[in-house]
C-alpha atoms as a PDB file:
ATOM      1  CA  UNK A   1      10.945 -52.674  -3.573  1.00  0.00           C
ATOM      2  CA  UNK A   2      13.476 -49.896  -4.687  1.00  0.00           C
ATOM      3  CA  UNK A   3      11.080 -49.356  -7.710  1.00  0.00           C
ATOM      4  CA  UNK A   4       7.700 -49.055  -5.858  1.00  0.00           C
ATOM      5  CA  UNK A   5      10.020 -46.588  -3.527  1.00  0.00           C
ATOM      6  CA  UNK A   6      10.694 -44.320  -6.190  1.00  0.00           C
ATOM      7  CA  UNK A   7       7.531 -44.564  -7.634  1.00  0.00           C
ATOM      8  CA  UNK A   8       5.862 -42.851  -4.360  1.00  0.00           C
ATOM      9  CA  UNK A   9       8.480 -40.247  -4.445  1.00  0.00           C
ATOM     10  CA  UNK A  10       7.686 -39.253  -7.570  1.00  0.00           C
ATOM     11  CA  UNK A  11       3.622 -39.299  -6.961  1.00  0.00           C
ATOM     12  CA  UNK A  12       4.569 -37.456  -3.954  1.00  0.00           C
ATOM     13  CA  UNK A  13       6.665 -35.177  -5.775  1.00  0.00           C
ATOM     14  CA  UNK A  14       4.176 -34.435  -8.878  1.00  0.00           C
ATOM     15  CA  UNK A  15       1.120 -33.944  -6.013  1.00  0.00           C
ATOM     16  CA  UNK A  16       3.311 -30.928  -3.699  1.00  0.00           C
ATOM     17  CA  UNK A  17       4.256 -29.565  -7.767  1.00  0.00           C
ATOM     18  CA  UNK A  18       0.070 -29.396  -8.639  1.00  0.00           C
ATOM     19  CA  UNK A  19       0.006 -28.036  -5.275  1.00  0.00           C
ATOM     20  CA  UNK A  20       1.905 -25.048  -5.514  1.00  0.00           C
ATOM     21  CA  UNK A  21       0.995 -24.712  -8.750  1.00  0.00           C
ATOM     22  CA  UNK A  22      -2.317 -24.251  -8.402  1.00  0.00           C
ATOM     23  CA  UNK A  23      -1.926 -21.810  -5.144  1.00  0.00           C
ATOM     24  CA  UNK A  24       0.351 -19.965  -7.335  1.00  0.00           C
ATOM     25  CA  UNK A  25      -2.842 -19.522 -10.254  1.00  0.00           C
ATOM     26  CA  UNK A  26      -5.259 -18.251  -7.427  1.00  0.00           C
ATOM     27  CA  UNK A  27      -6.784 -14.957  -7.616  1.00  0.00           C
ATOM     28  CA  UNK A  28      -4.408 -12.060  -6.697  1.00  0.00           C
ATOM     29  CA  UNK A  29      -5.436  -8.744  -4.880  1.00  0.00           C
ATOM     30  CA  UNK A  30      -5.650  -5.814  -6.720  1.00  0.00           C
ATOM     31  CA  UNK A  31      -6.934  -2.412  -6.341  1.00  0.00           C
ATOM     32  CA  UNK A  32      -7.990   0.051  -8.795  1.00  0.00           C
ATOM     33  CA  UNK A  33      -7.463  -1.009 -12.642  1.00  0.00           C
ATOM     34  CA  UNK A  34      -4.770   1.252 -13.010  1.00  0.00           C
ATOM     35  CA  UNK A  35      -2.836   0.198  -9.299  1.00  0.00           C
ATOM     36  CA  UNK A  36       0.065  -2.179  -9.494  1.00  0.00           C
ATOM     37  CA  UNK A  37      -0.325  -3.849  -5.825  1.00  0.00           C
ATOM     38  CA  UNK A  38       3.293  -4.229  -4.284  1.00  0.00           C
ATOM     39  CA  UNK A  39       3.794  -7.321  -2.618  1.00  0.00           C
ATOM     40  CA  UNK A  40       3.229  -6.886   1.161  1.00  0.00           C
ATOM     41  CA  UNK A  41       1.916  -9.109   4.070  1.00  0.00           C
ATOM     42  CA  UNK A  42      -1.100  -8.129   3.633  1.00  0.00           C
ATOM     43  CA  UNK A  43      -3.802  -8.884   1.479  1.00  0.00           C
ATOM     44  CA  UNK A  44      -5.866  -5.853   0.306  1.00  0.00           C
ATOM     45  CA  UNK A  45      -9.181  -6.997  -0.699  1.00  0.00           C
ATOM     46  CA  UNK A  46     -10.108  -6.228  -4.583  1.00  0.00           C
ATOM     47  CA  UNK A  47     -10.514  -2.471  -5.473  1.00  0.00           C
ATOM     48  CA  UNK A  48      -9.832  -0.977  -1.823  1.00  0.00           C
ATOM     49  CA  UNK A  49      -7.575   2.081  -2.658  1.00  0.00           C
ATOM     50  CA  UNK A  50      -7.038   4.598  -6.341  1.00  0.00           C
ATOM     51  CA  UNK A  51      -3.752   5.541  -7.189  1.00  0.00           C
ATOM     52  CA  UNK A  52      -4.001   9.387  -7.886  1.00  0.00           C
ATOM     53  CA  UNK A  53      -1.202  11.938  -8.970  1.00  0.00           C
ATOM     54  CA  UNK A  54       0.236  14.489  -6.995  1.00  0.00           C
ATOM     55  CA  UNK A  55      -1.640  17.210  -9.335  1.00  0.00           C
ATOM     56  CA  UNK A  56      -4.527  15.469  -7.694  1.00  0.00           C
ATOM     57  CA  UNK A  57      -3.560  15.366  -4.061  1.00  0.00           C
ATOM     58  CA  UNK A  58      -3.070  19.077  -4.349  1.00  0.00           C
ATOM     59  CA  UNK A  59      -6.050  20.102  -6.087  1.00  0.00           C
ATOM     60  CA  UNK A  60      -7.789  18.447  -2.906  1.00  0.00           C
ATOM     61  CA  UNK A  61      -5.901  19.899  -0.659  1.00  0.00           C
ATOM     62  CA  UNK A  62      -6.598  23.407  -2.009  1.00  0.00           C
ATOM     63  CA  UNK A  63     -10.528  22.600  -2.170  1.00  0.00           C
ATOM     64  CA  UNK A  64     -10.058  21.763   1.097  1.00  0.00           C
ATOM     65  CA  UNK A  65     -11.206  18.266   0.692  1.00  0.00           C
ATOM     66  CA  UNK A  66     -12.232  16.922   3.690  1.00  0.00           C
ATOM     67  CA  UNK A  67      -9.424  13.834   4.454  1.00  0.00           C
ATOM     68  CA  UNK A  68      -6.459  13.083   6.430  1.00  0.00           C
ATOM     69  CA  UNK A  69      -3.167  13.023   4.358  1.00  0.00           C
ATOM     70  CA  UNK A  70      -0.782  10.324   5.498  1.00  0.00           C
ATOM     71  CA  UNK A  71       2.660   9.959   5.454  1.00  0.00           C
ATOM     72  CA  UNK A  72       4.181   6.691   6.202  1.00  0.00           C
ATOM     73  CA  UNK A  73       7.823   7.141   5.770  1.00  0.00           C
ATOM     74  CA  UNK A  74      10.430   7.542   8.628  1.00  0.00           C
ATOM     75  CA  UNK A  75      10.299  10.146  11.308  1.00  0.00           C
ATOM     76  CA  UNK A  76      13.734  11.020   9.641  1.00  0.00           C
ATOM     77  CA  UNK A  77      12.726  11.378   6.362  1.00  0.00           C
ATOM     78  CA  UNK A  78       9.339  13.315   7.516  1.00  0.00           C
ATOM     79  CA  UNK A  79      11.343  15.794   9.330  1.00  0.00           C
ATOM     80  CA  UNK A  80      14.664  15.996   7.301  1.00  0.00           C
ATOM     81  CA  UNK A  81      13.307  15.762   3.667  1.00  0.00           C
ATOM     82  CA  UNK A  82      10.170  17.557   4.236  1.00  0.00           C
ATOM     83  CA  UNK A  83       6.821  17.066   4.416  1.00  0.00           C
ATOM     84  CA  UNK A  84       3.295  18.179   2.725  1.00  0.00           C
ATOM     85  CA  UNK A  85       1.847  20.859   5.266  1.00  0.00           C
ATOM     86  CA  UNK A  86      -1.017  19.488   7.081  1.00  0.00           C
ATOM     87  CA  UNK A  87      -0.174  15.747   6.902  1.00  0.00           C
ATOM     88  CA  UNK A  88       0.051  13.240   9.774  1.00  0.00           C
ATOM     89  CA  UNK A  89       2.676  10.766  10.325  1.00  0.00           C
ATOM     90  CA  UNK A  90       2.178   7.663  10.951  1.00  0.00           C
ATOM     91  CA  UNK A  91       5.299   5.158  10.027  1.00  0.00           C
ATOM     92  CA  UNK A  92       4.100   2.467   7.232  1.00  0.00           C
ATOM     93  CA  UNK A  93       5.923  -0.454  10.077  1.00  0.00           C
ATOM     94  CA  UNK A  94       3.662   1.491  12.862  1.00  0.00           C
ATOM     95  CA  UNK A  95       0.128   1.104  10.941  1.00  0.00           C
ATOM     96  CA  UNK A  96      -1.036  -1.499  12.309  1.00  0.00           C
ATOM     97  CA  UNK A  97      -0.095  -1.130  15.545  1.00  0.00           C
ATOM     98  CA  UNK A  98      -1.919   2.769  15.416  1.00  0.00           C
ATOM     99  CA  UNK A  99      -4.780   2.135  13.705  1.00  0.00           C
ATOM    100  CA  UNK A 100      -6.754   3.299  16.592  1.00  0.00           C
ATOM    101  CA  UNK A 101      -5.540   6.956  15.717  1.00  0.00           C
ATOM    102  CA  UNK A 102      -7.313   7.249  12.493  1.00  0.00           C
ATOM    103  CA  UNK A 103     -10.877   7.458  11.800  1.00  0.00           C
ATOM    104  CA  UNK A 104     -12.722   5.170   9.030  1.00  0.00           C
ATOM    105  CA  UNK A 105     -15.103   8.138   8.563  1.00  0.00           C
ATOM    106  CA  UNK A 106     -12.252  10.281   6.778  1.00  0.00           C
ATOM    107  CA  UNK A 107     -11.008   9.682   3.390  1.00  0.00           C
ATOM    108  CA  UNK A 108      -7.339   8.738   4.177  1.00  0.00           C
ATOM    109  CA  UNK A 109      -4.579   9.253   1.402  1.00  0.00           C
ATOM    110  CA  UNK A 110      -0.799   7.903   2.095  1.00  0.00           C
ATOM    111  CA  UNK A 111       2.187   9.404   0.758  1.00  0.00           C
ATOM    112  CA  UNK A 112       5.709   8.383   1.042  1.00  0.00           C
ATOM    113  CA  UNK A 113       8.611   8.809  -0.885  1.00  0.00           C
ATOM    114  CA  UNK A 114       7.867   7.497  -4.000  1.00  0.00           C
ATOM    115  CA  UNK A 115       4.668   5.300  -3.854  1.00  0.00           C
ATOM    116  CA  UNK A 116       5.629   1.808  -2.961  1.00  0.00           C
ATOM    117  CA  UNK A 117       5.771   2.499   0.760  1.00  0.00           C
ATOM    118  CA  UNK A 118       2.202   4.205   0.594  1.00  0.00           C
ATOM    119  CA  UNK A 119       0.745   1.206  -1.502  1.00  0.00           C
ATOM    120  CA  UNK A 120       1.346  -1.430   1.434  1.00  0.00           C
ATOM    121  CA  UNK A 121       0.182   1.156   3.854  1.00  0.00           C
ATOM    122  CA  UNK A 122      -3.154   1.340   1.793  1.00  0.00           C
ATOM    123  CA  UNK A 123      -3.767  -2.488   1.747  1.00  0.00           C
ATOM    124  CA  UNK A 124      -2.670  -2.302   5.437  1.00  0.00           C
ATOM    125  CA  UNK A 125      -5.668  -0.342   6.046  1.00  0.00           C
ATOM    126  CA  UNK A 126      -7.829  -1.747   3.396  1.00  0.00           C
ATOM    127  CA  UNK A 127      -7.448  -5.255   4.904  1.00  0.00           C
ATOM    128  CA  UNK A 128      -8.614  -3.530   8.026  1.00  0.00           C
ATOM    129  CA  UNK A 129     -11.525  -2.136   6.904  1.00  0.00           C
ATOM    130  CA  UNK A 130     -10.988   1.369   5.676  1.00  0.00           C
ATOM    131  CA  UNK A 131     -12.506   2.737   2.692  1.00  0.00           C
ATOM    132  CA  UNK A 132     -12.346   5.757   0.985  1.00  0.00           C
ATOM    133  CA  UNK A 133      -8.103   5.533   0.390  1.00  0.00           C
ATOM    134  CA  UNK A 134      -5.963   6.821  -1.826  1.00  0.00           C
ATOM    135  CA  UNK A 135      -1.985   6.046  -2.711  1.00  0.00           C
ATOM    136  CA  UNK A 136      -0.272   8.880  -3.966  1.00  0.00           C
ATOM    137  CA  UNK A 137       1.916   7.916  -7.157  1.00  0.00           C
ATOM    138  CA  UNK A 138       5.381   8.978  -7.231  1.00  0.00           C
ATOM    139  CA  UNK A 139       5.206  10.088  -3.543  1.00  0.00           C
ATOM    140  CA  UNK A 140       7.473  12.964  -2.103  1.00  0.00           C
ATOM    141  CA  UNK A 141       9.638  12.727  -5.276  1.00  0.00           C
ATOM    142  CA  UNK A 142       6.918  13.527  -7.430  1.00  0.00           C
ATOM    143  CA  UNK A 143       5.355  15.981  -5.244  1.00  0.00           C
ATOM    144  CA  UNK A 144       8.867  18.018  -4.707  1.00  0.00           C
ATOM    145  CA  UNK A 145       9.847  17.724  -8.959  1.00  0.00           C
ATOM    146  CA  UNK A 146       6.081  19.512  -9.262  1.00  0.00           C
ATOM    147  CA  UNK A 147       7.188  22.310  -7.196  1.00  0.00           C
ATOM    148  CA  UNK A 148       4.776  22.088  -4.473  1.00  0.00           C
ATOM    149  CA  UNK A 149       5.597  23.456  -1.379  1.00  0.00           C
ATOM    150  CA  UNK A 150       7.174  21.307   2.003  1.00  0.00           C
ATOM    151  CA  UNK A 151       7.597  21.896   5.222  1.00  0.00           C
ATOM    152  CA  UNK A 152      10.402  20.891   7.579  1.00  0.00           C
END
């Protein structure tokens, strides 16, 4: 009896092991082939947002790239470290709750302090259905070390 015991135990054991094991070997979301996708709550479906550098974000921003430039750090941070001129914000925790304010017609591009913040905001809106988005690498940090200009 105390052998046919253990022997379910085990079989039950060795079946939740394959179990996890195998949801563990499933397909994980990722974005562009150069994008590292930081582990969020949500999902981003396969190749929904580019990493690009701050170089880049400004070269748009003086072509005057059509787009909305989003910054999804703290209301504290936005006003007391700065912020790119022009850009809206919009909290990363307050996304999903505000989508409403942002138009899936606009290329959308999310900045934060140093990328990772952006990143989740992205797949936020990915997993939404927006298109178009861009994370910008290295965030504030990179974008002050460059020398571009902030505003307060």
């Amino acid at each position: 009896m105390r052998s046919s015991r253990l022997q379910a135990v085990v079989a039950l054991l060795i079946t939740l092991v394959s179990v996890v094991l195998s949801a563990c070997g499933s397909p994980t979301p990722t974005v562009s082939s150069t994008t590292a996708v930081a582990s969020t709550a949500v999902a981003a479906p396969a190749n929904t947002f580019t990493n690009i550098s701050v170089q880049q974000l400004k070269a748009a921003l003086d072509a005057q790239e059509q787009l909305v430039l989003l910054d999804v750090r703290t209301p504290e941070e936005y006003t007391g470290d700065g912020h790119v001129a022009g850009s809206v914000l919009i909290p990363v925790d307050q996304i999903q709750t505000r989508l409403g304010e942002l138009s899936k017609a606009t290329p959308i591009v999310c900045i934060c302090r140093s990328g990772n913040r952006s990143q989740t905001a992205c797949a936020t809106l990915a997993a939404n259905g927006y298109t178009g988005l861009r994370n910008v690498t290295g965030g504030m940090h990179a974008w002050t070390a460059a020398g571009y200009p902030i505003e307060h």
